[in-house]
Protein backbone atom coordinates (compact mmCIF):
# COMPACT_ATOMS: atom_id res chain seq x y z
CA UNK A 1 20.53 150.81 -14.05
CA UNK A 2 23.05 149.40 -11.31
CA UNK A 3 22.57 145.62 -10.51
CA UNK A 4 25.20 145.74 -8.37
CA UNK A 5 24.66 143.97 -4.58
CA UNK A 6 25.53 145.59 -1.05
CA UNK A 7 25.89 144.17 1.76
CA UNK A 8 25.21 145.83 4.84
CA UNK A 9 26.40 144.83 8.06
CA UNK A 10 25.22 146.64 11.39
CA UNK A 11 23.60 145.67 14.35
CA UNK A 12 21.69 148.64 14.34
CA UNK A 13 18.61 147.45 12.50
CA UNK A 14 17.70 151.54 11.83
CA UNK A 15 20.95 152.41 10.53
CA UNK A 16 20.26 149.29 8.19
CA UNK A 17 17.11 150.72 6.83
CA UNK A 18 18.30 154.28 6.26
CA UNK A 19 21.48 152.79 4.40
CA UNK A 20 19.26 150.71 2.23
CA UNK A 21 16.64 153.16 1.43
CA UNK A 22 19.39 155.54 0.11
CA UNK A 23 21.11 152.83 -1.82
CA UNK A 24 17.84 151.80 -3.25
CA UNK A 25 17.60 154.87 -4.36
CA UNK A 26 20.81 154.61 -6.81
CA UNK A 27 19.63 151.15 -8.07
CA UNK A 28 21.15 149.19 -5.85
CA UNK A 29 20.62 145.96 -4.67
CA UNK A 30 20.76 145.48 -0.93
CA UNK A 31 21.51 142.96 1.85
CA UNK A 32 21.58 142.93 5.38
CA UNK A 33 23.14 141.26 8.11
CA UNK A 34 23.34 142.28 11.99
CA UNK A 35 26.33 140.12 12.55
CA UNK A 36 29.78 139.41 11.19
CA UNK A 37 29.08 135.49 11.36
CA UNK A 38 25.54 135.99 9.42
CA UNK A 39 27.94 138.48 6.89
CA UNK A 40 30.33 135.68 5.91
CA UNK A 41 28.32 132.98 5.46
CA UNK A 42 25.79 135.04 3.54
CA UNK A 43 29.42 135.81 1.01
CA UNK A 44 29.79 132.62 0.96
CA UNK A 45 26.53 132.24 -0.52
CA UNK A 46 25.52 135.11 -2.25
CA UNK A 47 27.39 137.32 -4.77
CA UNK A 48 27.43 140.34 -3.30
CA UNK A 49 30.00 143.79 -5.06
CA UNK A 50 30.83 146.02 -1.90
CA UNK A 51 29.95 145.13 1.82
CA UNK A 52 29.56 148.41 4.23
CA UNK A 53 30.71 147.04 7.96
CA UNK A 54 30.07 148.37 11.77
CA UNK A 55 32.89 147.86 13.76
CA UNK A 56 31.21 147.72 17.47
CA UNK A 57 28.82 144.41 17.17
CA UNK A 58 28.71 141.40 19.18
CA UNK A 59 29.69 138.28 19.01
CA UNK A 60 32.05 138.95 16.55
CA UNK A 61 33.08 142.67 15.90
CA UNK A 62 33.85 144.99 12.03
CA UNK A 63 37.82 143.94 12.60
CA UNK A 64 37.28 140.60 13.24
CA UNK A 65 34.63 139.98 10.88
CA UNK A 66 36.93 141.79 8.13
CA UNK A 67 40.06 139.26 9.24
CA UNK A 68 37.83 136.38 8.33
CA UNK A 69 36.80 138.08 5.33
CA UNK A 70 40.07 139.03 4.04
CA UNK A 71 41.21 135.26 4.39
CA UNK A 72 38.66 134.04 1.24
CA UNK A 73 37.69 137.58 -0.11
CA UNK A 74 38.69 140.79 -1.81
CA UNK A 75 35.58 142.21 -1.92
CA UNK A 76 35.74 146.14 -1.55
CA UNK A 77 34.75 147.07 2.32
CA UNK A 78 33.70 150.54 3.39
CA UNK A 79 33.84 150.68 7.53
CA UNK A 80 31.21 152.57 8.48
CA UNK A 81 31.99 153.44 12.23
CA UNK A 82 30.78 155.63 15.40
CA UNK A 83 34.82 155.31 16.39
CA UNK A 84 36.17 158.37 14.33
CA UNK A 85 39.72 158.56 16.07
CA UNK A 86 42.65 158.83 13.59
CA UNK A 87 43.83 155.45 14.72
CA UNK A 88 40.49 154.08 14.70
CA UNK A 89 41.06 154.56 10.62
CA UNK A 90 44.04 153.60 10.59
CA UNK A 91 43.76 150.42 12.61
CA UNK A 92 40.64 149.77 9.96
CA UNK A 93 42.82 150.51 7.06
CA UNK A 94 45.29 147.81 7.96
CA UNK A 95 43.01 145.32 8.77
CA UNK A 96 42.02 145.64 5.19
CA UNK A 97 39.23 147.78 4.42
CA UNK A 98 38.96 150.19 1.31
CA UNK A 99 37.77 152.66 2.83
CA UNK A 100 36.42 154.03 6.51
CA UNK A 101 33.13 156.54 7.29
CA UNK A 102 32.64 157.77 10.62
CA UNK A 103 29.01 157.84 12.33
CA UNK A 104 26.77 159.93 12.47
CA UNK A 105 27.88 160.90 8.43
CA UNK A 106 26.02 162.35 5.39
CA UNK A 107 24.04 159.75 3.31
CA UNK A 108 25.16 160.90 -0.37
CA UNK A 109 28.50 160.95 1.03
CA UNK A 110 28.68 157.57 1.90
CA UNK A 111 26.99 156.89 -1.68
CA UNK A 112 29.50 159.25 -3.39
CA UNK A 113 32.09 156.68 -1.51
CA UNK A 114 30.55 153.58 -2.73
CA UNK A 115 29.84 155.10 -6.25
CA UNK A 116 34.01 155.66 -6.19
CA UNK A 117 34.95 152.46 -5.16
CA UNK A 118 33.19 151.00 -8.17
CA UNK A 119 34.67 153.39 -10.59
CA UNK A 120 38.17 152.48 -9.91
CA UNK A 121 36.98 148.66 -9.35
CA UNK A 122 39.11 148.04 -13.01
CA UNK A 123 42.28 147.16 -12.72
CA UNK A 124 44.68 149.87 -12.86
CA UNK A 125 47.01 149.62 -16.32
CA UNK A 126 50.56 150.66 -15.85
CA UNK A 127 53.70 150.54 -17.87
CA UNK A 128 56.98 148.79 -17.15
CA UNK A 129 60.26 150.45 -17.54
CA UNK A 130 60.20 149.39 -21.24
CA UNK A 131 56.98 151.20 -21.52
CA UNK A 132 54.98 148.25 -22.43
CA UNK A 133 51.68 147.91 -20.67
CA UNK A 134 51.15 145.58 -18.27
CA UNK A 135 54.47 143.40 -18.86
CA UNK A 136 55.51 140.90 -16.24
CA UNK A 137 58.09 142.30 -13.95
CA UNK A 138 60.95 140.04 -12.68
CA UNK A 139 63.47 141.35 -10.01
CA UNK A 140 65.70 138.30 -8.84
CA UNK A 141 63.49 136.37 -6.59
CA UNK A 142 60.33 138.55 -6.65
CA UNK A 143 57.88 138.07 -9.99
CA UNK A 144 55.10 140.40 -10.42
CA UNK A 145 52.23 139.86 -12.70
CA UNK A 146 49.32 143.07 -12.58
CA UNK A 147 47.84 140.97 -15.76
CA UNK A 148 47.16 137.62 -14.01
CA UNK A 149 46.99 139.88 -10.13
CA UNK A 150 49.93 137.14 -9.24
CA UNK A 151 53.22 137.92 -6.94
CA UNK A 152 56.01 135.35 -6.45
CA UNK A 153 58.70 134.87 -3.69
CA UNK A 154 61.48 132.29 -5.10
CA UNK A 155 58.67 131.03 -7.29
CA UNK A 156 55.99 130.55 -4.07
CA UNK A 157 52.85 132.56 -4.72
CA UNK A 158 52.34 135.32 -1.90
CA UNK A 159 48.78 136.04 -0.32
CA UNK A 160 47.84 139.90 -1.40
CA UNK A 161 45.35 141.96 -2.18
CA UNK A 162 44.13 143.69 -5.79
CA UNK A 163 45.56 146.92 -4.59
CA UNK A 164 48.65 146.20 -3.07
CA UNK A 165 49.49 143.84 -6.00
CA UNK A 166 48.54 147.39 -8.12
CA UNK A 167 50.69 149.67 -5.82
CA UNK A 168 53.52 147.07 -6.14
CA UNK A 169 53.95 146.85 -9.84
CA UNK A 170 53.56 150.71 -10.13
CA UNK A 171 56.62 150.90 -8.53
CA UNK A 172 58.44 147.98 -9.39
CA UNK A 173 57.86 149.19 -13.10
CA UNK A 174 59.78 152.42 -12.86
CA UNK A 175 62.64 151.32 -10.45
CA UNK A 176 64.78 154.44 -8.70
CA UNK A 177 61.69 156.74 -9.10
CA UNK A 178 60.44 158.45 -6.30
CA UNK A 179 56.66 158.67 -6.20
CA UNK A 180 54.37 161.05 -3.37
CA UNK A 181 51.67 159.64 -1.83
CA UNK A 182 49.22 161.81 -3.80
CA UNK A 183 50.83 160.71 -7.10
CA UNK A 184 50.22 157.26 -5.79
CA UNK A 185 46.78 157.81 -4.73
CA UNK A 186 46.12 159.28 -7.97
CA UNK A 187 47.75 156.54 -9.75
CA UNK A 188 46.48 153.12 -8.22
CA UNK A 189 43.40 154.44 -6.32
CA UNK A 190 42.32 157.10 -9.64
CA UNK A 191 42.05 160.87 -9.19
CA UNK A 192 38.86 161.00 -7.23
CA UNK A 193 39.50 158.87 -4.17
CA UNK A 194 38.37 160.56 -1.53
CA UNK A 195 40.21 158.85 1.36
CA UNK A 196 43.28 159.89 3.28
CA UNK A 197 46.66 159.42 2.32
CA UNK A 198 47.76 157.35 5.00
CA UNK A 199 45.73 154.68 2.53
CA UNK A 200 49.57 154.40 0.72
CA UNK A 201 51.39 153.60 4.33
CA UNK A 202 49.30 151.32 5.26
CA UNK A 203 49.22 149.02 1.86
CA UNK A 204 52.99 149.82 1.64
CA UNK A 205 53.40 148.15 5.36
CA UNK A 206 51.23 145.33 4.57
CA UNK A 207 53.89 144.70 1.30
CA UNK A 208 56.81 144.85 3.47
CA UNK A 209 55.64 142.25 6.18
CA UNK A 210 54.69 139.77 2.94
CA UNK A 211 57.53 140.10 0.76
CA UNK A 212 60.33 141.71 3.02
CA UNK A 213 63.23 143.15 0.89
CA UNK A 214 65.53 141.14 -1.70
CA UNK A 215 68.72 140.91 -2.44
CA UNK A 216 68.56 143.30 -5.53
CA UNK A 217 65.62 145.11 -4.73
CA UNK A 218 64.50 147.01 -1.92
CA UNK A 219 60.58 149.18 -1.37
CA UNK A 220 62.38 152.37 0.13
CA UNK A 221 60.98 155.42 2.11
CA UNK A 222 61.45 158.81 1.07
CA UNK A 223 61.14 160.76 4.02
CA UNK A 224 58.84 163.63 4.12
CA UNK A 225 57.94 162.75 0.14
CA UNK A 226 56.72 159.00 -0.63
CA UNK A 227 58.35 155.80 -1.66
CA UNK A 228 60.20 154.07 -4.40
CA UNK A 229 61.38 150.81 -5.47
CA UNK A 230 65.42 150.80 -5.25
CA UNK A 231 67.64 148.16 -8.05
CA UNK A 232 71.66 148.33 -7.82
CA UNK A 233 71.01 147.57 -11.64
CA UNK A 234 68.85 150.73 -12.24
């Protein structure tokens, strides 16, 4: 039995009940708000596990409302939009989200979606270059902890998220290797992620713009493969 708490977020009080009657359904606990002010007040106040958010509302629209979000929480957000343009995702992606369905879309698939963000909701376990798990990286000024979910500039503490704090270490822990963005996928997201690749560039941008490049280490593009983490000392 799930116990687990949804929030739903739509303006659309029909596409609210059809969401919650599937979800109840699969044992799930459900809440609903039909704006993104009612949302984050009601995560301020309410433990809620995965919130599912409209983009086109008023007052306060799905990008904005997941801006405000971002700043206090990392709780997994699946879009769920009519705007189905590849930059529509995209644009969603970077704001944040976990994940983005377009409208009008298959109920079990957006449970199928939900039911694989909460399988790979445990913190992915990789290995340094020494091969020991979860050992604290250090790279000059940058400090990476995937056991405490801490990364440090010159010992200041920057601002980021489960998963790019995940896709970091995996490559800072095996410097000079070049990784695909389906190995990547595979590796911080688990094998049955069902989103698109572009998932990687977008958490790999948001990386750059926080932590920039150092003076012995650099997060590199591969063109045409992936990415890797370059060291003069590797």
């Amino acid at each position: 039995m799930s116990n687990r708490k949804i929030l739903i977020v739509d303006d659309d009080d029909n596409i609210c009940q059809l969401i919650t009657l599937y979800l109840v359904k699969e044992n799930y606990e459900t809440m609903i708000c039909h704006n993104g002010k009612d949302a984050i007040k009601a995560l301020n106040e309410n433990n809620c596990d995965l919130m599912l958010l409209d983009v086109m509302m008023p007052e306060m629209d799905g990008y904005e409302t997941l801006t405000e979000v971002r700043k206090f929480s990392d709780i997994p957000i699946i879009m769920v939009s009519a705007k189905g343009e590849p930059m529509d995702k995209i644009s969603g992606l970077d704001y944040g989200a976990d994940d983005y369905v377009t409208k009008p879309f298959e109920p079990q698939e957006l449970i199928s979606r939900i039911k694989a963000i909460f399988r790979r909701s445990q913190p992915a376990q990789p290995s340094d270059v020494r091969g020991e798990p979860n050992a604290d990286l250090k790279y000059d000024d940058l400090f990476v902890s995937v056991k405490n979910y801490i990364v440090k500039i010159d010992d200041k503490t920057i601002d980021m998220t489960p998963k790019e704090i995940e896709l970091l270490y995996k490559l800072a822990s095996n410097p000079m290797q070049v990784f695909t963005r389906e190995q990547l996928l595979h590796s911080v997201w688990s094998s049955d992620y069902q989103g698109d690749a572009r998932t990687v560039d977008v958490h790999i941008k948001r990386i750059r713009e926080k932590l920039g490049s150092g003076k012995c280490w650099r997060l590199n593009t591969v063109w045409g493969v992936g990415y890797k983490f370059e060291t003069p000392q590797a």
